[in-house]
N, C-alpha and C. Protein backbone atom coordinates (compact mmCIF):
# COMPACT_ATOMS: atom_id res chain seq x y z
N UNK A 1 0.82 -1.20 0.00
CA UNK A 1 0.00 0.00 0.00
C UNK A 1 0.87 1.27 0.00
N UNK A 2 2.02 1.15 0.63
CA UNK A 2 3.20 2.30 0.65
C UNK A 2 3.31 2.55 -0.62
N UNK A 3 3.93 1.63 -1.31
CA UNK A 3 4.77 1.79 -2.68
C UNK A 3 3.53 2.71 -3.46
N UNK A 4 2.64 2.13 -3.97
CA UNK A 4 1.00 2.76 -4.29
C UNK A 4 0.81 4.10 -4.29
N UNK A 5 0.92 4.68 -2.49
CA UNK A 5 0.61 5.88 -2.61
C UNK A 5 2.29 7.17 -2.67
N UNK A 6 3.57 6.23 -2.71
CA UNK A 6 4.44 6.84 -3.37
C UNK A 6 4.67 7.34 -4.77
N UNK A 7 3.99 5.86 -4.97
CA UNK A 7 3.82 6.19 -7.13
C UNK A 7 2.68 7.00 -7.09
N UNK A 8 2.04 7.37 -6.42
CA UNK A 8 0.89 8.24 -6.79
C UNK A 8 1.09 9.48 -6.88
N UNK A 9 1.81 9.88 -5.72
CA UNK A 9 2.39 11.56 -5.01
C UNK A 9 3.67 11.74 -5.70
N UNK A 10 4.27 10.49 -6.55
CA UNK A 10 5.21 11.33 -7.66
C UNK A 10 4.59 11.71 -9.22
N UNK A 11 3.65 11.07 -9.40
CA UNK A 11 3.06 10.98 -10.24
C UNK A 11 2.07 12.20 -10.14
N UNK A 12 1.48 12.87 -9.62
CA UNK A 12 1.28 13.96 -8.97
C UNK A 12 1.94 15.09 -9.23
N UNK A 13 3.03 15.00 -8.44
CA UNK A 13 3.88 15.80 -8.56
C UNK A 13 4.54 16.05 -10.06
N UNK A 14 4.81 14.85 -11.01
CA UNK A 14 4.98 15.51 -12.32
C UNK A 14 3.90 16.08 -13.00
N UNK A 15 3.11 15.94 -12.74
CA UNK A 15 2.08 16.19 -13.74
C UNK A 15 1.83 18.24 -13.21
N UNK A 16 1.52 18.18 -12.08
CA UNK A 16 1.83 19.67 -11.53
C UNK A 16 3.04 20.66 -11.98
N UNK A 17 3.99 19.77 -12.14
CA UNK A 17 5.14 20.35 -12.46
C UNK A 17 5.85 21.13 -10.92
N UNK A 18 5.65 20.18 -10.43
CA UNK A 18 6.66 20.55 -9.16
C UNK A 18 7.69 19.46 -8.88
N UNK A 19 8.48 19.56 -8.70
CA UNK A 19 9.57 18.57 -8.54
C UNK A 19 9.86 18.69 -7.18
N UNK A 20 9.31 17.47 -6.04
CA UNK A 20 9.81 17.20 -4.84
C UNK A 20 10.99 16.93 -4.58
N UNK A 21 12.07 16.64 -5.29
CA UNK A 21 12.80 15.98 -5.54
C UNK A 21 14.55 17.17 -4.59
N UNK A 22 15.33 17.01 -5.50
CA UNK A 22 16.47 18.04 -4.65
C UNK A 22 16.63 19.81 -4.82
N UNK A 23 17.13 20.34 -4.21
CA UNK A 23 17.10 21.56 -4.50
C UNK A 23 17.68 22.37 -5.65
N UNK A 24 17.76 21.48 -6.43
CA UNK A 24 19.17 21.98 -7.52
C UNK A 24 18.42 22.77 -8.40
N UNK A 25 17.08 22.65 -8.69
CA UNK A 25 16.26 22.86 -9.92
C UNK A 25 14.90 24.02 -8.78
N UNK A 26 15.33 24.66 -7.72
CA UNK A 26 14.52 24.98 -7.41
C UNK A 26 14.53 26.78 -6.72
N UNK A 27 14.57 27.55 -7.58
CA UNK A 27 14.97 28.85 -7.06
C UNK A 27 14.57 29.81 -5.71
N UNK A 28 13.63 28.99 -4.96
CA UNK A 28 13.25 29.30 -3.81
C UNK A 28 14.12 29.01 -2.80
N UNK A 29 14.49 27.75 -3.05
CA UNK A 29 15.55 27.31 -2.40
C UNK A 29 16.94 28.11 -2.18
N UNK A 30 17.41 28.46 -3.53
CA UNK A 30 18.39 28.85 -3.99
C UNK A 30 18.63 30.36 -3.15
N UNK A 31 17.14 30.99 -3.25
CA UNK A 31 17.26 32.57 -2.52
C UNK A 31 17.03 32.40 -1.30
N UNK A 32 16.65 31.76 0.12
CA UNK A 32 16.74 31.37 0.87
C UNK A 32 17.95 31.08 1.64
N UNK A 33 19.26 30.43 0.67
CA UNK A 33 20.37 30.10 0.97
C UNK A 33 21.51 31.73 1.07
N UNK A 34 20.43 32.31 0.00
CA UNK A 34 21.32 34.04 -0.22
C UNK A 34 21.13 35.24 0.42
N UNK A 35 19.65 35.24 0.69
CA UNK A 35 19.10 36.17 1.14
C UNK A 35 18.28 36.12 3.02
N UNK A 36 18.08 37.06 3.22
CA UNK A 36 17.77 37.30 4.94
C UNK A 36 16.54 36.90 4.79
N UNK A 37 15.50 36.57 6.08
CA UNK A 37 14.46 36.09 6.26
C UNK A 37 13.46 37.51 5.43
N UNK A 38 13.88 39.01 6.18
CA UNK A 38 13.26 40.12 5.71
C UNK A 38 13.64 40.52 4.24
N UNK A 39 14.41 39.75 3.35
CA UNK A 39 14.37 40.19 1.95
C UNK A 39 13.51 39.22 1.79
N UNK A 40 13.82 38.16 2.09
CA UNK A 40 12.92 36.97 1.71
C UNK A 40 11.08 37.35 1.30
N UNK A 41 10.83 38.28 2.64
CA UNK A 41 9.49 38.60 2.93
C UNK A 41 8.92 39.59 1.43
N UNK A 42 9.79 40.42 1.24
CA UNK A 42 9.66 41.05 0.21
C UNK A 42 9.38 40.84 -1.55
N UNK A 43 10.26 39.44 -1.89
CA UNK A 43 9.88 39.17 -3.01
C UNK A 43 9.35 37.51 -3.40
N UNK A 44 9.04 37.29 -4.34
CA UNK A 44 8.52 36.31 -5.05
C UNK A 44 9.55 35.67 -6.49
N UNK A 45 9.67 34.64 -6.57
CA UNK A 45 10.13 34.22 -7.68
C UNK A 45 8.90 33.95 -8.43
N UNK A 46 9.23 34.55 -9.65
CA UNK A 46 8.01 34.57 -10.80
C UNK A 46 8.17 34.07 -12.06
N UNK A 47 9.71 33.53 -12.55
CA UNK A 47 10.08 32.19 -13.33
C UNK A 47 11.15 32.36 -13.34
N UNK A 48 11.55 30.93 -13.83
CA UNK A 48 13.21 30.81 -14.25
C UNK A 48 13.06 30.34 -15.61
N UNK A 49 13.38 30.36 -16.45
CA UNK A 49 13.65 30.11 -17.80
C UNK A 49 15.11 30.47 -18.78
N UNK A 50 15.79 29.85 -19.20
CA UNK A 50 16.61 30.37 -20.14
C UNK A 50 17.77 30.68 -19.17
N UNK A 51 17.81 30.45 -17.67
CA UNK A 51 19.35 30.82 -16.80
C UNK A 51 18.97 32.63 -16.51
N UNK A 52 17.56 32.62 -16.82
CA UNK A 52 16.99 34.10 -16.12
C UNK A 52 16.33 33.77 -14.94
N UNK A 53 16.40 34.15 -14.33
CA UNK A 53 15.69 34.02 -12.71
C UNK A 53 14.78 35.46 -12.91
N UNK A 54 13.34 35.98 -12.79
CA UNK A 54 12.39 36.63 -12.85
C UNK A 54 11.72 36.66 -11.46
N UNK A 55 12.26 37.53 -10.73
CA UNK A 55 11.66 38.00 -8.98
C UNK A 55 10.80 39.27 -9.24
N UNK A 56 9.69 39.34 -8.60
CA UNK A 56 8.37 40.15 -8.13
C UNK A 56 9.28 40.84 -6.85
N UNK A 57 9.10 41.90 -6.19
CA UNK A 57 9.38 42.85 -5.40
C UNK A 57 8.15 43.49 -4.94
N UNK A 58 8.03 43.78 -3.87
CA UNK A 58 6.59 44.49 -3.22
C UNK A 58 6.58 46.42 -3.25
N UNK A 59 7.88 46.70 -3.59
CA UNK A 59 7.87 48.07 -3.94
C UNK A 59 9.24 48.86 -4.50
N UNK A 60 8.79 50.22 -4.39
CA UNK A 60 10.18 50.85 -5.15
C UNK A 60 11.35 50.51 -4.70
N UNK A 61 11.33 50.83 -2.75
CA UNK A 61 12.23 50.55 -1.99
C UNK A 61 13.16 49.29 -2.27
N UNK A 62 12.26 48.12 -1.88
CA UNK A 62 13.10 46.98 -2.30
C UNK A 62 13.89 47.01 -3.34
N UNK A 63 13.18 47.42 -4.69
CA UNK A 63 13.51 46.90 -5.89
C UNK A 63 15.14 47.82 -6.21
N UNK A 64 15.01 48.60 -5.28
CA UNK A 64 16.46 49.46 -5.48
C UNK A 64 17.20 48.84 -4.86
N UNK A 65 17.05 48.45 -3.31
CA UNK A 65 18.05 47.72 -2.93
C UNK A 65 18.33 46.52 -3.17
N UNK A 66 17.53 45.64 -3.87
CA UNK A 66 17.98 44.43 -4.38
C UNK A 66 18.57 44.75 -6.15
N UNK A 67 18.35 45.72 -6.04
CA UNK A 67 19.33 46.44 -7.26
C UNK A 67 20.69 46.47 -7.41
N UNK A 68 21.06 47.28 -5.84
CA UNK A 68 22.34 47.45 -5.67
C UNK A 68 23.18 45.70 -5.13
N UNK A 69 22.13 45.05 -4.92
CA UNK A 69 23.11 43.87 -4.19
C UNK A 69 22.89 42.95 -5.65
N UNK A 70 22.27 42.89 -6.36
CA UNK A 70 22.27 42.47 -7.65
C UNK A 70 23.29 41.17 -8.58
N UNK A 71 24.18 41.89 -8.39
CA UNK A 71 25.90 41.25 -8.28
C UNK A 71 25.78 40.69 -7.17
N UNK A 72 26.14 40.74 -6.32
CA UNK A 72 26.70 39.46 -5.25
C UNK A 72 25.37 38.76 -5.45
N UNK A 73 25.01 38.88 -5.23
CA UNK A 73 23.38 37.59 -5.28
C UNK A 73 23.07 36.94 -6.43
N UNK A 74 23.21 37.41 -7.72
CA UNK A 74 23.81 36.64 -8.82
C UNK A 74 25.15 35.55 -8.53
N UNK A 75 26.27 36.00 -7.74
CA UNK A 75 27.33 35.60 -7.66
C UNK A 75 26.95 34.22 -6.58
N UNK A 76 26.22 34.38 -5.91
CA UNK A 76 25.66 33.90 -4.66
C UNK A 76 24.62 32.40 -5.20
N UNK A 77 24.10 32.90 -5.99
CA UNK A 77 23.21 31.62 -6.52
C UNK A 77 23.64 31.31 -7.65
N UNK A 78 24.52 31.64 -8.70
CA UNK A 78 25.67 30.85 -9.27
C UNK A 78 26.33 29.72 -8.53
N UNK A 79 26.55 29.73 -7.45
CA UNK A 79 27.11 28.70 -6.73
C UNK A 79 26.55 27.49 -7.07
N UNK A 80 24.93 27.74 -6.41
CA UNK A 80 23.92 26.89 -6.68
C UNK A 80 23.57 26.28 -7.74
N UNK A 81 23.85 27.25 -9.02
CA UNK A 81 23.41 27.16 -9.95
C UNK A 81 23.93 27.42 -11.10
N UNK A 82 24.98 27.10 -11.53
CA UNK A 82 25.82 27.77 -12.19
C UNK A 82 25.14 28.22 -13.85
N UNK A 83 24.01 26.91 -13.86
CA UNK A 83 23.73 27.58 -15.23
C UNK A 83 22.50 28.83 -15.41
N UNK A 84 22.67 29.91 -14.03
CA UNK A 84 21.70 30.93 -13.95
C UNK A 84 22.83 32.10 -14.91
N UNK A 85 22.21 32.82 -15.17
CA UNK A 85 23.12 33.75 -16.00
C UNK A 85 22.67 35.34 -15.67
N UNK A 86 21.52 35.67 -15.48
CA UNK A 86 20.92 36.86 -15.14
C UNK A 86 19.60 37.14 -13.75
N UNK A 87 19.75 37.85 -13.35
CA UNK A 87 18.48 37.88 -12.62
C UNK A 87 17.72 39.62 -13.01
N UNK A 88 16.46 39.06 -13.57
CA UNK A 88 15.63 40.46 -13.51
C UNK A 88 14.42 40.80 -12.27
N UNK A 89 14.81 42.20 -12.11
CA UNK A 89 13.68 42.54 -10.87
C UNK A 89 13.00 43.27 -11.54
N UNK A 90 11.45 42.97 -10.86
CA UNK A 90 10.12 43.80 -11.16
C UNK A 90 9.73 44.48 -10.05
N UNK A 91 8.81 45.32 -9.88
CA UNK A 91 7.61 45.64 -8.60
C UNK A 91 6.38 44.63 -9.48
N UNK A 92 6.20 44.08 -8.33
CA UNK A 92 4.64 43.26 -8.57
C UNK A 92 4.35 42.72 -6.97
N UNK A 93 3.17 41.76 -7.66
CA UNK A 93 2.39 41.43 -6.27
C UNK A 93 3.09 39.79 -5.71
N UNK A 94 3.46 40.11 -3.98
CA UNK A 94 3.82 39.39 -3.49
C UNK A 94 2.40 38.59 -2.80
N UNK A 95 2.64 37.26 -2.92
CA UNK A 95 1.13 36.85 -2.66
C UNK A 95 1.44 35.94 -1.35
């Protein structure tokens, strides 16, 4: 009955397109490892595609200072990730 409802909840899980699986493929993860609990609070990852990482910001404020740290936090989840290449910031809605 284990095995069953394992194949089920992965099976699940692909079809959602979430990968339970390790952190390597997962940019939440990735900013978590870079960033403070209170930047954290502030933005949203809103896709990764193409080695672009696409973060939401809750206002002007933030979006400047995650402006200026920009570079190291690129540099920072390169680690993680080496095949990230850019990160763009927006203002949008943090949900």
């Amino acid at each position: 009955m284990e095995h069953l409802k394992s194949t089920v909840e992965a099976l699940m899980a692909g079809l959602s397109g979430k990968n339970t699986g390790t952190s390597a493929d997962n940019p939440e993860q990735w900013l978590k490892k870079a960033l403070t609990k209170k930047e954290l609070r502030h933005i949203k990852v809103k896709y990764f595609r193409k080695g672009i990482l696409g973060l939401s910001v809750d206002s002007s404020a933030w979006l400047y200072i995650l402006s200026l740290q920009k570079e190291a936090l690129l540099n920072k989840l390169k680690q993680e990730s080496p095949g990230l290449k850019n990160i763009n910031l927006r203002i949008g809605e943090i949900e």
